[in-house]
PDB file of N, CA and C in Angstrom:
ATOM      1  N   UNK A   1      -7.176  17.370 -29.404  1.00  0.00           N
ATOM      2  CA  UNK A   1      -8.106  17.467 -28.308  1.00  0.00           C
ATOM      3  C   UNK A   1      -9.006  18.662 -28.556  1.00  0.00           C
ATOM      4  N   UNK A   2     -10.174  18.469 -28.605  1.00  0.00           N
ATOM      5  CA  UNK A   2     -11.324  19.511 -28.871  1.00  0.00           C
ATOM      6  C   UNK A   2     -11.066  20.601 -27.461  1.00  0.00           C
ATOM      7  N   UNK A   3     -11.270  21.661 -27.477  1.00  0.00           N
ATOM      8  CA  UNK A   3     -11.012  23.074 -26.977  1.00  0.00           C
ATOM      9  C   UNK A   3     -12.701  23.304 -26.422  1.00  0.00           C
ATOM     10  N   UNK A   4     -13.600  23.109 -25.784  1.00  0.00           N
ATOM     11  CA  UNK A   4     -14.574  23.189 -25.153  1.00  0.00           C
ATOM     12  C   UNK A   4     -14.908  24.878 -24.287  1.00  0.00           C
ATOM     13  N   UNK A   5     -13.776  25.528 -24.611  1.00  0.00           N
ATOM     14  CA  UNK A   5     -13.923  26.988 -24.330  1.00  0.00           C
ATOM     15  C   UNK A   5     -13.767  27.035 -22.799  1.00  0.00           C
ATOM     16  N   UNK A   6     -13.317  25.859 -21.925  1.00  0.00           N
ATOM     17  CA  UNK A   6     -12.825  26.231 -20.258  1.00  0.00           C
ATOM     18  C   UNK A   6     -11.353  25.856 -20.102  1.00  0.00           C
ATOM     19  N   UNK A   7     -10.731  26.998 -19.336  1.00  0.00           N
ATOM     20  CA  UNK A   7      -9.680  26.235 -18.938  1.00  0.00           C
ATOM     21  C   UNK A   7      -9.295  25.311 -18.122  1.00  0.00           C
ATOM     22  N   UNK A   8      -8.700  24.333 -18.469  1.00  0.00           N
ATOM     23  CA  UNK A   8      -8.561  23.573 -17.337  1.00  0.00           C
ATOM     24  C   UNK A   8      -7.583  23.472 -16.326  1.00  0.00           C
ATOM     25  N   UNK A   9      -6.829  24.699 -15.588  1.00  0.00           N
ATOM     26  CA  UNK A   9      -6.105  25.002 -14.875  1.00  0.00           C
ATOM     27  C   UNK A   9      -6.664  26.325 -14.219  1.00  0.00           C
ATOM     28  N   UNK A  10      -8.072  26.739 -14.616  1.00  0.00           N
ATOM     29  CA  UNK A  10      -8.665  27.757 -13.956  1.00  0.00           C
ATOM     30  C   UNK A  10      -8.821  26.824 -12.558  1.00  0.00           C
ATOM     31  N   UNK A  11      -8.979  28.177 -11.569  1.00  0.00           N
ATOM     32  CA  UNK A  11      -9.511  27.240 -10.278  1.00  0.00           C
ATOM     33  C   UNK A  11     -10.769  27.232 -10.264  1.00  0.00           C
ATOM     34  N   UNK A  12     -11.380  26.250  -9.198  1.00  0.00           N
ATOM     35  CA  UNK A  12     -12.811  26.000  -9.494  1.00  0.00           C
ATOM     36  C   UNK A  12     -13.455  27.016  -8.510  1.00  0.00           C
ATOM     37  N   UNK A  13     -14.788  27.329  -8.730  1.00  0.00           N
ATOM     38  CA  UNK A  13     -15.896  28.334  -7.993  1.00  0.00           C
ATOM     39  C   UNK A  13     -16.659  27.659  -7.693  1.00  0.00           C
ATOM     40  N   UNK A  14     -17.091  28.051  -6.758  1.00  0.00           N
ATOM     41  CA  UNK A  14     -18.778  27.567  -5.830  1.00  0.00           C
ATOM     42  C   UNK A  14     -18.179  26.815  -4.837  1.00  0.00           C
ATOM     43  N   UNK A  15     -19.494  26.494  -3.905  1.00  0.00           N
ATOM     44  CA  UNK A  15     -19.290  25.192  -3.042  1.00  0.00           C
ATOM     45  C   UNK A  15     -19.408  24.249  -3.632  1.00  0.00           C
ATOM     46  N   UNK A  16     -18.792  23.232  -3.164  1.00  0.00           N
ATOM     47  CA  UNK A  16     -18.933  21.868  -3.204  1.00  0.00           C
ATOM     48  C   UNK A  16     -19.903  21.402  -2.819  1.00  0.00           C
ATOM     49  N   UNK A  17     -20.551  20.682  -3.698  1.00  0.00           N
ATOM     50  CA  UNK A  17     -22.061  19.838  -3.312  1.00  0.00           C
ATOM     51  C   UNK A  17     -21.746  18.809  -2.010  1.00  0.00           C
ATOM     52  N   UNK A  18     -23.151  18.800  -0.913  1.00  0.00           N
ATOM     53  CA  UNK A  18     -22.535  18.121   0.273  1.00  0.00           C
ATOM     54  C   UNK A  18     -22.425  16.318  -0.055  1.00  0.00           C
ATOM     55  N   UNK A  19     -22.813  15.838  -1.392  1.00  0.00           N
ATOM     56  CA  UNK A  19     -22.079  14.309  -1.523  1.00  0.00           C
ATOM     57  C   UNK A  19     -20.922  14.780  -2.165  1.00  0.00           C
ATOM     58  N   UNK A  20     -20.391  15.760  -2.347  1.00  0.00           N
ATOM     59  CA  UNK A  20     -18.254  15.661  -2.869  1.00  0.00           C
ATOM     60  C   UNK A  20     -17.943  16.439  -1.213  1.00  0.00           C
ATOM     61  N   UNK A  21     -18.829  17.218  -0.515  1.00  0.00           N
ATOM     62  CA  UNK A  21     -18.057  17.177   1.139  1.00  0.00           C
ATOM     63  C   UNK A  21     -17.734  15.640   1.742  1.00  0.00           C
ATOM     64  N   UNK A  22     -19.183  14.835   1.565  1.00  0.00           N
ATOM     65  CA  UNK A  22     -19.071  13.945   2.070  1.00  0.00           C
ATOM     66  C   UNK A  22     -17.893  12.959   2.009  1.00  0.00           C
ATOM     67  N   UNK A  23     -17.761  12.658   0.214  1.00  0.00           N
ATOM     68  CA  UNK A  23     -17.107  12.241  -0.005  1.00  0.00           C
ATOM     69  C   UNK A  23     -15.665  12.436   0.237  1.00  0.00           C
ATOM     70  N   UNK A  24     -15.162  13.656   0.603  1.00  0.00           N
ATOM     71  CA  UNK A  24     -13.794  14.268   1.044  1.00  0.00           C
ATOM     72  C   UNK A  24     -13.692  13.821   2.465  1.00  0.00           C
ATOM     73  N   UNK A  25     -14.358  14.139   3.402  1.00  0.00           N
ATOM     74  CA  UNK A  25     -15.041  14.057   4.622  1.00  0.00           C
ATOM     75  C   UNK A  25     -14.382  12.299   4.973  1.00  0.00           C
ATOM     76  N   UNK A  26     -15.073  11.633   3.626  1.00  0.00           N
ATOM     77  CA  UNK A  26     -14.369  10.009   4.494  1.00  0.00           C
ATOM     78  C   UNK A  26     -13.253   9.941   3.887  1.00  0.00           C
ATOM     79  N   UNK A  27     -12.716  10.444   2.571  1.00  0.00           N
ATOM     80  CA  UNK A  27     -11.242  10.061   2.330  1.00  0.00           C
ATOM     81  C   UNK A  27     -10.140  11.026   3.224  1.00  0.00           C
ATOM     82  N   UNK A  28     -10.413  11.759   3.838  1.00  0.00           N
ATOM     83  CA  UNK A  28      -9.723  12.794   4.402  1.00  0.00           C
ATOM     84  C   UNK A  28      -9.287  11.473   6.281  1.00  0.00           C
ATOM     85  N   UNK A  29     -10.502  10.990   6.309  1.00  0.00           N
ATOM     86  CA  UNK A  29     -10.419  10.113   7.338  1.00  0.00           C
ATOM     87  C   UNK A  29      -9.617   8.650   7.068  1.00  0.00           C
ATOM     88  N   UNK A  30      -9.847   7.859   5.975  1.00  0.00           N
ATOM     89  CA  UNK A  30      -9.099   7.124   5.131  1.00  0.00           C
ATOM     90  C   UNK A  30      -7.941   7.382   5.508  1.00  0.00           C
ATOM     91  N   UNK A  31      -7.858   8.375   4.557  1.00  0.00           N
ATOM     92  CA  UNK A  31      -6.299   8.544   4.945  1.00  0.00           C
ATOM     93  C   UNK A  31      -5.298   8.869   6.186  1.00  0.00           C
ATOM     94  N   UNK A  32      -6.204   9.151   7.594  1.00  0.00           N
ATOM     95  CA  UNK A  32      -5.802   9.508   8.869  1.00  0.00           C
ATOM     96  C   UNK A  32      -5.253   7.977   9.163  1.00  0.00           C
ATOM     97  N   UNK A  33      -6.393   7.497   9.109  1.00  0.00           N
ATOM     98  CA  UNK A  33      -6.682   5.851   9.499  1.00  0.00           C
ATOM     99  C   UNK A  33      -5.317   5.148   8.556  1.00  0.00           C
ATOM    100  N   UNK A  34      -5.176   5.573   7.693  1.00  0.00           N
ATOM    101  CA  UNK A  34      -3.684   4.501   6.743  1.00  0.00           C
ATOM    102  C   UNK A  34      -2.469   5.529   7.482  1.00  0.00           C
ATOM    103  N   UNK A  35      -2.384   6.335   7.455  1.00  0.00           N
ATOM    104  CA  UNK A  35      -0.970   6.855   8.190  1.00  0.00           C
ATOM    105  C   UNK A  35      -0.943   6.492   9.416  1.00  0.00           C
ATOM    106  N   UNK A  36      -1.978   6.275  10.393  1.00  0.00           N
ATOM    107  CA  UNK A  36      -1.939   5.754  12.170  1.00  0.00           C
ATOM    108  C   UNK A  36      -1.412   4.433  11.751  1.00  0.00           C
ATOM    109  N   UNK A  37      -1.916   3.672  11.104  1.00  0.00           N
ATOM    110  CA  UNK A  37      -1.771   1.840  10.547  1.00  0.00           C
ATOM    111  C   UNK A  37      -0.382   1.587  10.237  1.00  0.00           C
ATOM    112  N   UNK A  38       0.201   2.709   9.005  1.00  0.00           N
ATOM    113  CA  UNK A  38       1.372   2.718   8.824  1.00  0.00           C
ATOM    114  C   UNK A  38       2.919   3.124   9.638  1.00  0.00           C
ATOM    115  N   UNK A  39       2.124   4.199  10.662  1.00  0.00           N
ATOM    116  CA  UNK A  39       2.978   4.319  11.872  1.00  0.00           C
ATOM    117  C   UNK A  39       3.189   3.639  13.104  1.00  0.00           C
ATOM    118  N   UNK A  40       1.923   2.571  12.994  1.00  0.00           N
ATOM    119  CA  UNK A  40       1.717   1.700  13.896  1.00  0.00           C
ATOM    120  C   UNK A  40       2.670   0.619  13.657  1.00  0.00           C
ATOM    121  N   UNK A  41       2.977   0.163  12.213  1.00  0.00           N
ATOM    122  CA  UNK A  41       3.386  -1.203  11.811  1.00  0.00           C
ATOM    123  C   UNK A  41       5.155  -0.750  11.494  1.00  0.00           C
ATOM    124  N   UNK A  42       5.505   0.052  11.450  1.00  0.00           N
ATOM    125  CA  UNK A  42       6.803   1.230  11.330  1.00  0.00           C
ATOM    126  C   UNK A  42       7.126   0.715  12.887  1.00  0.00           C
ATOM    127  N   UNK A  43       6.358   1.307  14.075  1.00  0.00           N
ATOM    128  CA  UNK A  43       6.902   1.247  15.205  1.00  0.00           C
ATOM    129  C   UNK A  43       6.810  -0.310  16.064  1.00  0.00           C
ATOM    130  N   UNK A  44       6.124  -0.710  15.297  1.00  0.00           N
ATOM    131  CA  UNK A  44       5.880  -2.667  15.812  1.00  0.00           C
ATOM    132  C   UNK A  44       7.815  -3.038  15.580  1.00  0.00           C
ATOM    133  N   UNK A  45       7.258  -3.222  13.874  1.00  0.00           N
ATOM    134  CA  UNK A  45       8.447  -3.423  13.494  1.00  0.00           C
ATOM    135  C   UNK A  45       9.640  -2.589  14.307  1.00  0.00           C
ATOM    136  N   UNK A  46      10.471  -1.787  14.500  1.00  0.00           N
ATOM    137  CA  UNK A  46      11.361  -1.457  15.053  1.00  0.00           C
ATOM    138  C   UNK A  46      11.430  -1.496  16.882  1.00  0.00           C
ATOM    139  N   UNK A  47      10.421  -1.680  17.130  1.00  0.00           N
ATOM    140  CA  UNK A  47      10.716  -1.547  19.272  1.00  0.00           C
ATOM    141  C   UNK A  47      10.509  -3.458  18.968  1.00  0.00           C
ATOM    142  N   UNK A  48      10.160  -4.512  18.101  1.00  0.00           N
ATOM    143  CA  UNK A  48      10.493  -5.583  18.094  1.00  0.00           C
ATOM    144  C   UNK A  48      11.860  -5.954  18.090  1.00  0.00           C
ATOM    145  N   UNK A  49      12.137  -5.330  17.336  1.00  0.00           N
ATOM    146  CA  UNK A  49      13.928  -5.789  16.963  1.00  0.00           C
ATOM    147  C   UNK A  49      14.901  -4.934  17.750  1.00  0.00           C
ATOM    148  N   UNK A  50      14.564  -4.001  17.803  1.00  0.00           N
ATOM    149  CA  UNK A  50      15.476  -2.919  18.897  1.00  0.00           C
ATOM    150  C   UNK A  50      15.214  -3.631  20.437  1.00  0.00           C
ATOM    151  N   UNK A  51      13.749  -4.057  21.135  1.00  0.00           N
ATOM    152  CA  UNK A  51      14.016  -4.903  22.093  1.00  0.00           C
ATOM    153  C   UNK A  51      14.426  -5.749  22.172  1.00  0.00           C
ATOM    154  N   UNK A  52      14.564  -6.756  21.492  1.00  0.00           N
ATOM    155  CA  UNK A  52      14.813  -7.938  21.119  1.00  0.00           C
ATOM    156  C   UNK A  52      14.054  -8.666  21.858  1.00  0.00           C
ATOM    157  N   UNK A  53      12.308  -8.287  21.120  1.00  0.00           N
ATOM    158  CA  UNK A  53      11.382  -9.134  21.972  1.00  0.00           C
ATOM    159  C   UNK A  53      10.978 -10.401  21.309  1.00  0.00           C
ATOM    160  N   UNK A  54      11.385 -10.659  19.304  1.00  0.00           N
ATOM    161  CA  UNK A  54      11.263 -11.517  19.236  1.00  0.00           C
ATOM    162  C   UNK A  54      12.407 -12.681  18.983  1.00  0.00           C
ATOM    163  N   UNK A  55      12.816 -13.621  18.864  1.00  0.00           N
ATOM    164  CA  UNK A  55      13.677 -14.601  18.526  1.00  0.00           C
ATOM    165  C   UNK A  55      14.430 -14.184  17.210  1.00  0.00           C
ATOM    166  N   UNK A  56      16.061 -14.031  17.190  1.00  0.00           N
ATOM    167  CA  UNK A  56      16.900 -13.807  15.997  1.00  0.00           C
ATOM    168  C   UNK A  56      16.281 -14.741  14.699  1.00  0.00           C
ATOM    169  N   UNK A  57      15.796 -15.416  15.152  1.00  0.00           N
ATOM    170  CA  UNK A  57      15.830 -16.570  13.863  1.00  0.00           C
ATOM    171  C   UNK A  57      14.391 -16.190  13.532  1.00  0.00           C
ATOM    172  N   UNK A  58      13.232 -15.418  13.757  1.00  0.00           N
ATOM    173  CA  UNK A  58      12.560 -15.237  13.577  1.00  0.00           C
ATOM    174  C   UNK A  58      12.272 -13.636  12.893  1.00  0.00           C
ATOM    175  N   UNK A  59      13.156 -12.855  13.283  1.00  0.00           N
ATOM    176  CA  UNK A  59      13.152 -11.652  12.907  1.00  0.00           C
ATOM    177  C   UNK A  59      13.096 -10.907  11.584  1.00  0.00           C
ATOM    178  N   UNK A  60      13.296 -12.224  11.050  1.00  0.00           N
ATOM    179  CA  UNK A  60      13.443 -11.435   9.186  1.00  0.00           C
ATOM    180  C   UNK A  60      12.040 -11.412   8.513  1.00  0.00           C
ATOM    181  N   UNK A  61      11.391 -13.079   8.733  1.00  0.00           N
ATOM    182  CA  UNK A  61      10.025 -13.289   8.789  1.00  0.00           C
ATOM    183  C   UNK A  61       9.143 -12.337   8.983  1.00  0.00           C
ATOM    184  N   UNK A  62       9.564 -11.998  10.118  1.00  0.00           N
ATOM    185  CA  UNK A  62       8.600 -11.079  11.065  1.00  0.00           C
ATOM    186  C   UNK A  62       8.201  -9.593  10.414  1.00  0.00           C
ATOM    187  N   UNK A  63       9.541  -9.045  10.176  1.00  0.00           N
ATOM    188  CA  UNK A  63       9.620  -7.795   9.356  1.00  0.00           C
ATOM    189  C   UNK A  63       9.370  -7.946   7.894  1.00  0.00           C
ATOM    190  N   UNK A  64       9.909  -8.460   7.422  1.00  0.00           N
ATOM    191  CA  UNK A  64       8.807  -9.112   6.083  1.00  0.00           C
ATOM    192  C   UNK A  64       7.497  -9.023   5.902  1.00  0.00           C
ATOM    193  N   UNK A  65       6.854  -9.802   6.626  1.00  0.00           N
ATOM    194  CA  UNK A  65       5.351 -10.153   6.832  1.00  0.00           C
ATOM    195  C   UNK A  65       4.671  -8.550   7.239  1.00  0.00           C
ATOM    196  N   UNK A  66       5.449  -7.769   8.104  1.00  0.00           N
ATOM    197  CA  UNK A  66       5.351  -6.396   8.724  1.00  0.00           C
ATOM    198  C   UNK A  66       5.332  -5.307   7.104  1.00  0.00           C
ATOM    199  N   UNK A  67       6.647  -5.729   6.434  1.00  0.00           N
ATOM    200  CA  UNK A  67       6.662  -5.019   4.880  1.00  0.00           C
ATOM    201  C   UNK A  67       5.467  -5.095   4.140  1.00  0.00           C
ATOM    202  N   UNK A  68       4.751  -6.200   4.171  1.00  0.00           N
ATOM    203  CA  UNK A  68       3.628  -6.942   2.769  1.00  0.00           C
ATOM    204  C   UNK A  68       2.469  -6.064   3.116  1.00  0.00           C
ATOM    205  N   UNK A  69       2.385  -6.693   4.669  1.00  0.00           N
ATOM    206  CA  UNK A  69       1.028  -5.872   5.161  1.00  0.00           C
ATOM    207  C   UNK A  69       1.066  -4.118   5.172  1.00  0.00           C
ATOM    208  N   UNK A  70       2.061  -3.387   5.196  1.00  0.00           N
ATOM    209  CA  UNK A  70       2.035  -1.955   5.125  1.00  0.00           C
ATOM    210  C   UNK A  70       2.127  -1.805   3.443  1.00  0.00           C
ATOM    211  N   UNK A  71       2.550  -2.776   2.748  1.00  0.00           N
ATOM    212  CA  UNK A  71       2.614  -2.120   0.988  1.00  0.00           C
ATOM    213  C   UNK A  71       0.877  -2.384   0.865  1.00  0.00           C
ATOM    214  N   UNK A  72       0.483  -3.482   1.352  1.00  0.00           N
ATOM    215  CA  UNK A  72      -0.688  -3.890   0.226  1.00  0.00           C
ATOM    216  C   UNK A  72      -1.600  -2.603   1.567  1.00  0.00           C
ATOM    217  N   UNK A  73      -1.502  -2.149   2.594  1.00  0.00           N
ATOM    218  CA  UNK A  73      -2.329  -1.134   3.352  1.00  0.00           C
ATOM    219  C   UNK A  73      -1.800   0.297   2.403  1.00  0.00           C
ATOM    220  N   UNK A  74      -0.469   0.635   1.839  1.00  0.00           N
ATOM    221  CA  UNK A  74      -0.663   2.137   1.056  1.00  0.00           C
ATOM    222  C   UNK A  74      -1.044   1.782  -0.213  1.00  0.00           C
ATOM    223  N   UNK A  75      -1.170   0.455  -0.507  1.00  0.00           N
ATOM    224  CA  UNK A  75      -1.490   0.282  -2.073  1.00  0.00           C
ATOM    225  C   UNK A  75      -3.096   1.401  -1.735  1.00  0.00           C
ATOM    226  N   UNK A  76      -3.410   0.113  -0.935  1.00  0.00           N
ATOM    227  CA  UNK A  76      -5.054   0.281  -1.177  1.00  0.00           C
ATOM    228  C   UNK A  76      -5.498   1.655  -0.529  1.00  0.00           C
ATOM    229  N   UNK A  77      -4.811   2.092   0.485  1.00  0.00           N
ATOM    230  CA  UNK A  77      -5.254   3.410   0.623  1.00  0.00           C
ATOM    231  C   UNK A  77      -4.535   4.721   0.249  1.00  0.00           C
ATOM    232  N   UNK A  78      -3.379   4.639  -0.158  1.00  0.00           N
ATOM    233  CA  UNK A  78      -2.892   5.802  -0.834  1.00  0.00           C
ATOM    234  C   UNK A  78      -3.024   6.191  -1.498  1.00  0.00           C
ATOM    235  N   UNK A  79      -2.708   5.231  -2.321  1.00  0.00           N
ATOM    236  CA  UNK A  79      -2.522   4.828  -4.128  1.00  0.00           C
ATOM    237  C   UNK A  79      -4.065   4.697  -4.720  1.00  0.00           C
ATOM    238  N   UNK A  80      -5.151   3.960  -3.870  1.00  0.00           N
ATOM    239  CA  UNK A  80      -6.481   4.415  -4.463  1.00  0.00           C
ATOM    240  C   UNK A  80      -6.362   2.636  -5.322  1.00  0.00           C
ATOM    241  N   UNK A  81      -6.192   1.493  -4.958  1.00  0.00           N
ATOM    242  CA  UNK A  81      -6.112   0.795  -5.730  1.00  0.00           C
ATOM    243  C   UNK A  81      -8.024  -0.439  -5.508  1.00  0.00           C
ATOM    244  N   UNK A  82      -8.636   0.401  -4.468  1.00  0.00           N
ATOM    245  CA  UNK A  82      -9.895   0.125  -4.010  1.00  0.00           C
ATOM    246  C   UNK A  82     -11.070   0.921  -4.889  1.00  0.00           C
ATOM    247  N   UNK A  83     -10.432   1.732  -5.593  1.00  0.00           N
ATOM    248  CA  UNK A  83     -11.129   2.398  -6.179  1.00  0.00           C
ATOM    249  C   UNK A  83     -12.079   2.291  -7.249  1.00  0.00           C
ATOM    250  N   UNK A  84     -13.339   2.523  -7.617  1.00  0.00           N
ATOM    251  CA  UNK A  84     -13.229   2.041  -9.608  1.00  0.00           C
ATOM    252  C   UNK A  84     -12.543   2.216 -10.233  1.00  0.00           C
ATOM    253  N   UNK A  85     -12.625   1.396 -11.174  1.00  0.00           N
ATOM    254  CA  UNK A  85     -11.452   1.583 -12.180  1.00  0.00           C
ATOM    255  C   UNK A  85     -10.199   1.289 -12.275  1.00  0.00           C
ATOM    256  N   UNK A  86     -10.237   0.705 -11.031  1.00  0.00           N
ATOM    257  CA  UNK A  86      -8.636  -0.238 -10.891  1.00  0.00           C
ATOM    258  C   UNK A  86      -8.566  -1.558 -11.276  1.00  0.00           C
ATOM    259  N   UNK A  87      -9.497  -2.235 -11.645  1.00  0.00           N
ATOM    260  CA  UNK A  87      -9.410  -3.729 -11.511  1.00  0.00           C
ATOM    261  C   UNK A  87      -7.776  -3.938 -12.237  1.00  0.00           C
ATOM    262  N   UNK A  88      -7.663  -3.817 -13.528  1.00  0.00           N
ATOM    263  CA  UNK A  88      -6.260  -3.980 -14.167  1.00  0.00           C
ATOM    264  C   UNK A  88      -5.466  -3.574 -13.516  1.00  0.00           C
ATOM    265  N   UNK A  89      -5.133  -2.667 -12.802  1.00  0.00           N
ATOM    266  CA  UNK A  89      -3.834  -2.031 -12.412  1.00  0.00           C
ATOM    267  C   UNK A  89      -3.976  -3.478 -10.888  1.00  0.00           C
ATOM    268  N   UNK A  90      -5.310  -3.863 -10.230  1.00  0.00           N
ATOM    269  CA  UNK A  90      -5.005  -4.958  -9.304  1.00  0.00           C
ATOM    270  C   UNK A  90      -4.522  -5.943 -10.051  1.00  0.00           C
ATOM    271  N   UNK A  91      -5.518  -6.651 -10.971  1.00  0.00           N
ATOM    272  CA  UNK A  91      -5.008  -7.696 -11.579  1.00  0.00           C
ATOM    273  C   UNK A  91      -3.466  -8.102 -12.016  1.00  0.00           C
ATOM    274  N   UNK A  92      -2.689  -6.881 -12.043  1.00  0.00           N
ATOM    275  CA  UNK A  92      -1.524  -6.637 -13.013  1.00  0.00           C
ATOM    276  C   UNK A  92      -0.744  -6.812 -11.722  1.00  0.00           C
ATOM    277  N   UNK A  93      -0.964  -6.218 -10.679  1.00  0.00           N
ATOM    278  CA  UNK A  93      -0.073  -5.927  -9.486  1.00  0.00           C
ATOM    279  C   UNK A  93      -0.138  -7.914  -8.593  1.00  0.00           C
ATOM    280  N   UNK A  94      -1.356  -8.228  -8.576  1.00  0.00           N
ATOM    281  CA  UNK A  94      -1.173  -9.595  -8.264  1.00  0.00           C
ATOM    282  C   UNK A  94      -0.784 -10.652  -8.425  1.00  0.00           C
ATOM    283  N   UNK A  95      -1.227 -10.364 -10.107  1.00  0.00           N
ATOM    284  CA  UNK A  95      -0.581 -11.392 -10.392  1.00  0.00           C
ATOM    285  C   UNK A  95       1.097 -11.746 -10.566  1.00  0.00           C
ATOM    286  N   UNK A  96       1.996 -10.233 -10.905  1.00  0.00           N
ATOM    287  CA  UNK A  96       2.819  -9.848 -10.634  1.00  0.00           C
ATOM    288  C   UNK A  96       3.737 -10.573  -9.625  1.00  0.00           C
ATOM    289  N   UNK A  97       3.056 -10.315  -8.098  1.00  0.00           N
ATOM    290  CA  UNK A  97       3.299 -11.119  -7.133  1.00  0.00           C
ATOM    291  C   UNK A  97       3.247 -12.684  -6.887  1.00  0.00           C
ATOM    292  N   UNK A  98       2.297 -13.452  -7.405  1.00  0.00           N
ATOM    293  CA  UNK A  98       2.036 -14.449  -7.577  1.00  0.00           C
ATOM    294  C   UNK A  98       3.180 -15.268  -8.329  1.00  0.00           C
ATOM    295  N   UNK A  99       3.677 -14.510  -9.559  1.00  0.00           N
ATOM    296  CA  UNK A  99       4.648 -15.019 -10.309  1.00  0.00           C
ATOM    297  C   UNK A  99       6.362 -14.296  -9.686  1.00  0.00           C
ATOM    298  N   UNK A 100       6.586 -13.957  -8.905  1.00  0.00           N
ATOM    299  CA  UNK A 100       7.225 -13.079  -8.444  1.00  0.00           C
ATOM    300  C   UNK A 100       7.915 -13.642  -6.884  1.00  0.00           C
ATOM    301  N   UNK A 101       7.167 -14.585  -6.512  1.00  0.00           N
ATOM    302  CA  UNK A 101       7.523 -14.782  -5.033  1.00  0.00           C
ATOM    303  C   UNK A 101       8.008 -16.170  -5.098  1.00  0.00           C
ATOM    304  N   UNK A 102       7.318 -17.145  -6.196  1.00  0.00           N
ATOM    305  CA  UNK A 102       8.353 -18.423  -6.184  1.00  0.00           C
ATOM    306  C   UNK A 102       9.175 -18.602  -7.030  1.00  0.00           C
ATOM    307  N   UNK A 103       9.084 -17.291  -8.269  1.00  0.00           N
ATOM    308  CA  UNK A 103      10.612 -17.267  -8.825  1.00  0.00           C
ATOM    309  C   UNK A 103      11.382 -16.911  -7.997  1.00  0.00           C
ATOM    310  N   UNK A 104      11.294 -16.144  -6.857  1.00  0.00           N
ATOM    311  CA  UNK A 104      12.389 -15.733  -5.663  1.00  0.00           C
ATOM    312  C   UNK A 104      13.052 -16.583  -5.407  1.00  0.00           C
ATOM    313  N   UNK A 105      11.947 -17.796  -4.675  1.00  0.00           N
ATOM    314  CA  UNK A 105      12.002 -18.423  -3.614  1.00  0.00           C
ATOM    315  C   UNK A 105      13.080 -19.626  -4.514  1.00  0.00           C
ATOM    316  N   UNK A 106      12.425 -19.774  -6.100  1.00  0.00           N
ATOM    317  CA  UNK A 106      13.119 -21.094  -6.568  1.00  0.00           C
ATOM    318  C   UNK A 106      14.500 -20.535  -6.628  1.00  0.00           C
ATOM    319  N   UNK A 107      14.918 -19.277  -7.087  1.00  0.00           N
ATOM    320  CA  UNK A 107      16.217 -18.720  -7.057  1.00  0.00           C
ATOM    321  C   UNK A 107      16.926 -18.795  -5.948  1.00  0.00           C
ATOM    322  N   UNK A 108      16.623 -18.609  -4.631  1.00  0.00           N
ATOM    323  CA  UNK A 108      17.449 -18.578  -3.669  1.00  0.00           C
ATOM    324  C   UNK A 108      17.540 -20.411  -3.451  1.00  0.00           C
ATOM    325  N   UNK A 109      16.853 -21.183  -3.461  1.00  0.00           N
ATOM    326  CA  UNK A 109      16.501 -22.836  -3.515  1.00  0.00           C
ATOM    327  C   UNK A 109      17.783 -22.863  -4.246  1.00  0.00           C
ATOM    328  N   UNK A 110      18.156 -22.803  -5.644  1.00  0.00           N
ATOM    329  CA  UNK A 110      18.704 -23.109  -6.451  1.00  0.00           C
ATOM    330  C   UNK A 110      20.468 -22.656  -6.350  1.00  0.00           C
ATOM    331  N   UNK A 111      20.590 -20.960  -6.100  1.00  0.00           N
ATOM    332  CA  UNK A 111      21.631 -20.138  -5.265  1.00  0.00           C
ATOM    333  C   UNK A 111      21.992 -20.984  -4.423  1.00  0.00           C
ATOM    334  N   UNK A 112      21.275 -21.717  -3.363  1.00  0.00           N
ATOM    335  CA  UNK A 112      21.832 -22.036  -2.263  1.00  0.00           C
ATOM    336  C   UNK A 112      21.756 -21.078  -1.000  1.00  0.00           C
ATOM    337  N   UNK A 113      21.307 -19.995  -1.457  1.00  0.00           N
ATOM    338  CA  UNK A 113      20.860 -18.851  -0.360  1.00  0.00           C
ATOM    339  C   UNK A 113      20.298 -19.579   0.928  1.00  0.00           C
ATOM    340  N   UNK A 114      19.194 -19.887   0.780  1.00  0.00           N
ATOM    341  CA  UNK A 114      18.386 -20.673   1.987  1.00  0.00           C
ATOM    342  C   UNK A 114      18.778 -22.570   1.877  1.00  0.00           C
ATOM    343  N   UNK A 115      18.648 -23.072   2.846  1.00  0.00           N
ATOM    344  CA  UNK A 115      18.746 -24.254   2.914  1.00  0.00           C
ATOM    345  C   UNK A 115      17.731 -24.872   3.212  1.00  0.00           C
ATOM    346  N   UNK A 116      16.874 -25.913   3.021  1.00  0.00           N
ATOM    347  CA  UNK A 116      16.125 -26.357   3.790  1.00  0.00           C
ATOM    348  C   UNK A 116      16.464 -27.394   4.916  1.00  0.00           C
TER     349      UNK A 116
END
């Protein structure tokens, strides 16, 4: 690696130009907005099942569907998977899933886990 004469563990000087405020400014909000979402879907999920407001036979579904939607909400806002430069790391993660959910599904089919 060529040596360019800065360190790169010096800290940085000056202000920040106001498009990298800006830009902090909405990810700083981003990220308010994914932790309220994620505490929101945290507390759905649990005063559902702790009341027992929805149906036993429905409850696994429910929290499931509650799981998908909070992974693919910190994918995209934690993790930065909205970002440039992600397309592969999406592509890789979807398709992932895609191949991933009816090998489950044929496994438990096959197990005998679920019945239809």
């Amino acid at each position: 690696m060529a040596d360019h004469g800065m360190d790169p563990s010096a800290p940085l000087t000056g202000e920040p130009s106001k498009n990298t405020k800006r830009k902090l400014r909405k990810e700083v909000k981003t990220q308010i907005i994914g932790f309220v979402l994620a505490l929101f879907l945290t507390s759905i999920s649990f005063i559902s099942i702790a009341s027992d407001a929805i149906p036993a036979t429905f409850a696994i579904p429910f929290i499931f569907m509650l799981a998908v939607i909070q992974v693919v909400l910190q994918l995209y806002i934690f993790m930065h998977l909205n970002d440039r430069g992600s397309a592969w790391p999406n592509a890789m993660i979807w398709s992932a899933v895609v191949v991933a959910i009816p090998s489950v599904a044929a496994l438990m089919l096959l197990l005998g886990i679920t019945k239809w």
